[in-house]
Protein backbone atom coordinates (compact mmCIF):
# COMPACT_ATOMS: atom_id res chain seq x y z
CA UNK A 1 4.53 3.32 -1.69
CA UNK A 2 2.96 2.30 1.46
CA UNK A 3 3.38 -1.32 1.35
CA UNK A 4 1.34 -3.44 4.50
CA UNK A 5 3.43 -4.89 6.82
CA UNK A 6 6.42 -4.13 4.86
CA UNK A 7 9.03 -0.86 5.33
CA UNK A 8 8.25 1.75 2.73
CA UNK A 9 11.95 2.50 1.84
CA UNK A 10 12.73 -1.04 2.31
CA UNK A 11 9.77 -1.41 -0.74
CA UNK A 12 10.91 1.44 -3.01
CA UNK A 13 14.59 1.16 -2.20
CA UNK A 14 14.47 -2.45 -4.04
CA UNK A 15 10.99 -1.94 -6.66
CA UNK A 16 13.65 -2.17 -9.76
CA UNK A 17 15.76 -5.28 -8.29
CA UNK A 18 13.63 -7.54 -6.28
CA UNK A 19 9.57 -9.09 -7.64
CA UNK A 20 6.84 -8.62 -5.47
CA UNK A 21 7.35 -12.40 -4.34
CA UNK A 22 11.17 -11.89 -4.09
CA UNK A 23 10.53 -9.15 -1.58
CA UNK A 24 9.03 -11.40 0.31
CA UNK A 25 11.27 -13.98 0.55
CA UNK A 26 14.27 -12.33 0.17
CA UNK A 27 13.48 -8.95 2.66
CA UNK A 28 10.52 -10.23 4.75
CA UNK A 29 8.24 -7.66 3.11
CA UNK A 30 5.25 -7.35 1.77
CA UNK A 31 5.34 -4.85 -0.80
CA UNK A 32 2.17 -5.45 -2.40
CA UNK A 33 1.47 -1.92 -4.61
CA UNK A 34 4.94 -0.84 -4.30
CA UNK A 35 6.54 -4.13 -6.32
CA UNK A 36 6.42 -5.61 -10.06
CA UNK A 37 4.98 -8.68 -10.71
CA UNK A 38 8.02 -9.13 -13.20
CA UNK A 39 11.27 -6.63 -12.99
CA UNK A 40 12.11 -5.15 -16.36
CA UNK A 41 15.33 -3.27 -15.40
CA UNK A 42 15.52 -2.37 -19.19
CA UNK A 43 12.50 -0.51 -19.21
CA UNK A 44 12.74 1.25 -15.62
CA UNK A 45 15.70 2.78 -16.66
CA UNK A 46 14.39 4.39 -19.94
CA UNK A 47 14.01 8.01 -20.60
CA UNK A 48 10.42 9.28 -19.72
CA UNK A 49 10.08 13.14 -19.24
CA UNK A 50 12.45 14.70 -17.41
CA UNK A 51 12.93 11.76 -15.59
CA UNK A 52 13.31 7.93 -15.83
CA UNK A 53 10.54 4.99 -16.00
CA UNK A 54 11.19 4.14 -12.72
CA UNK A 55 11.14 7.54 -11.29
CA UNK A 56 7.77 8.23 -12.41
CA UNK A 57 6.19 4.69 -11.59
CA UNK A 58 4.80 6.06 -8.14
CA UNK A 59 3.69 9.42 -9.77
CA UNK A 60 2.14 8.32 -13.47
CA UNK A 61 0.18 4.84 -13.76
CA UNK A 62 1.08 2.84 -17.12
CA UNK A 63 -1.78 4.54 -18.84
CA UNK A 64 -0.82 8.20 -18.01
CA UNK A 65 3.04 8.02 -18.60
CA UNK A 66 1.61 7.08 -22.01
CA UNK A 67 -0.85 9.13 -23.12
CA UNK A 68 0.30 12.03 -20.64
CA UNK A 69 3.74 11.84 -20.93
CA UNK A 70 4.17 9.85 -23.80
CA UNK A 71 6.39 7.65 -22.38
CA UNK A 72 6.22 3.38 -23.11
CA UNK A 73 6.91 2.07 -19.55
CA UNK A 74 5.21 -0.95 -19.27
CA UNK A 75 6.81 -3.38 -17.50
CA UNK A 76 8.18 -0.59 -15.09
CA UNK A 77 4.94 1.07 -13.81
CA UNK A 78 1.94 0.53 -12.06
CA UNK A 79 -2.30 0.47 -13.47
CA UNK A 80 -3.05 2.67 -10.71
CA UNK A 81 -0.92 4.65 -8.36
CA UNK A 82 -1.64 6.39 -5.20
CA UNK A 83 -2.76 9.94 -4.38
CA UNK A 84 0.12 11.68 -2.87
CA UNK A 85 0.74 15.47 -2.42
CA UNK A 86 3.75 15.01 -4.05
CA UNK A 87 2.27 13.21 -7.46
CA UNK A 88 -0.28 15.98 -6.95
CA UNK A 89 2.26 18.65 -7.45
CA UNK A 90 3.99 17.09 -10.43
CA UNK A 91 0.95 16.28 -12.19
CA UNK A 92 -0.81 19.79 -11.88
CA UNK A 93 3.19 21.21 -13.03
CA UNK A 94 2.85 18.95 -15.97
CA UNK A 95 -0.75 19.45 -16.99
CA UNK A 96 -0.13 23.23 -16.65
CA UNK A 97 2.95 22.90 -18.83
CA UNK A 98 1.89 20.92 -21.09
CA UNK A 99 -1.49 22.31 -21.55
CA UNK A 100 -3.20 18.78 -20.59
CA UNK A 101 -6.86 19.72 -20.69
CA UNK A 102 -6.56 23.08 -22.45
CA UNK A 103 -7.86 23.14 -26.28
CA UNK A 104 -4.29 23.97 -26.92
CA UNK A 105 -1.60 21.37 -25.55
CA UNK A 106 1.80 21.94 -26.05
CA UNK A 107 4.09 18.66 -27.68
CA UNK A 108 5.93 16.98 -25.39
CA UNK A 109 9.00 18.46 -26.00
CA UNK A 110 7.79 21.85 -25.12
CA UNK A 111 6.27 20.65 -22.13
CA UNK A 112 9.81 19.36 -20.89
CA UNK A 113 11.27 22.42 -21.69
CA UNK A 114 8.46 24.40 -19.86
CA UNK A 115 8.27 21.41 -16.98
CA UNK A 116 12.13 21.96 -16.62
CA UNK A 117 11.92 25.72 -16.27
């Protein structure tokens, strides 16, 4: 997250604790893309791929961790998300894995097991 005006650890070190208008008050930062309307500390911490929600909310949007990952993190993700090399990485590792746009994709369990080598 690359927040404007605001610190982008300062953002993503607080994204499960503090709402985008808590950040404000409470840190001085705007953390507008990198904060959650409403914080659902349930749901970030749920099991989603090899990983958490919350640890996919700046790779995956909402949509993808669900029909990609098949993962229900709303209330801990983001509609979009930005481009990152990072995100770029994990999503071509997943696709490949998973077989995401081949005529043959794998279930999601065998793309974990693939994704986790």
């Amino acid at each position: 997250c690359v927040p404007p005006g605001g610190v982008n650890t300062v953002c993503k070190d607080f994204l499960e604790e503090l709402t985008c208008s808590r950040s404000t008050a409470v840190l001085g930062c705007r953390c507008g893309g990198c904060c959650f309307d409403a914080v659902e500390p349930a749901v970030c911490q749920r099991t989603c791929a090899l990983s958490t929600c919350i640890g996919l909310s700046g790779l995956f949007s909402c949509t993808e961790s669900a029909t990609v990952l098949g993962c229900d993190c709303l209330g801990c993700c983001f509609e979009t998300v930005a481009a990152s090399p990072a995100a770029a990485s994990y999503r071509a590792m997943w696709a490949a894995a998973s077989g995401v746009g081949s005529t043959a994709a794998a279930s999601p369990a065998a793309a974990i097991a693939a994704v986790a080598g």
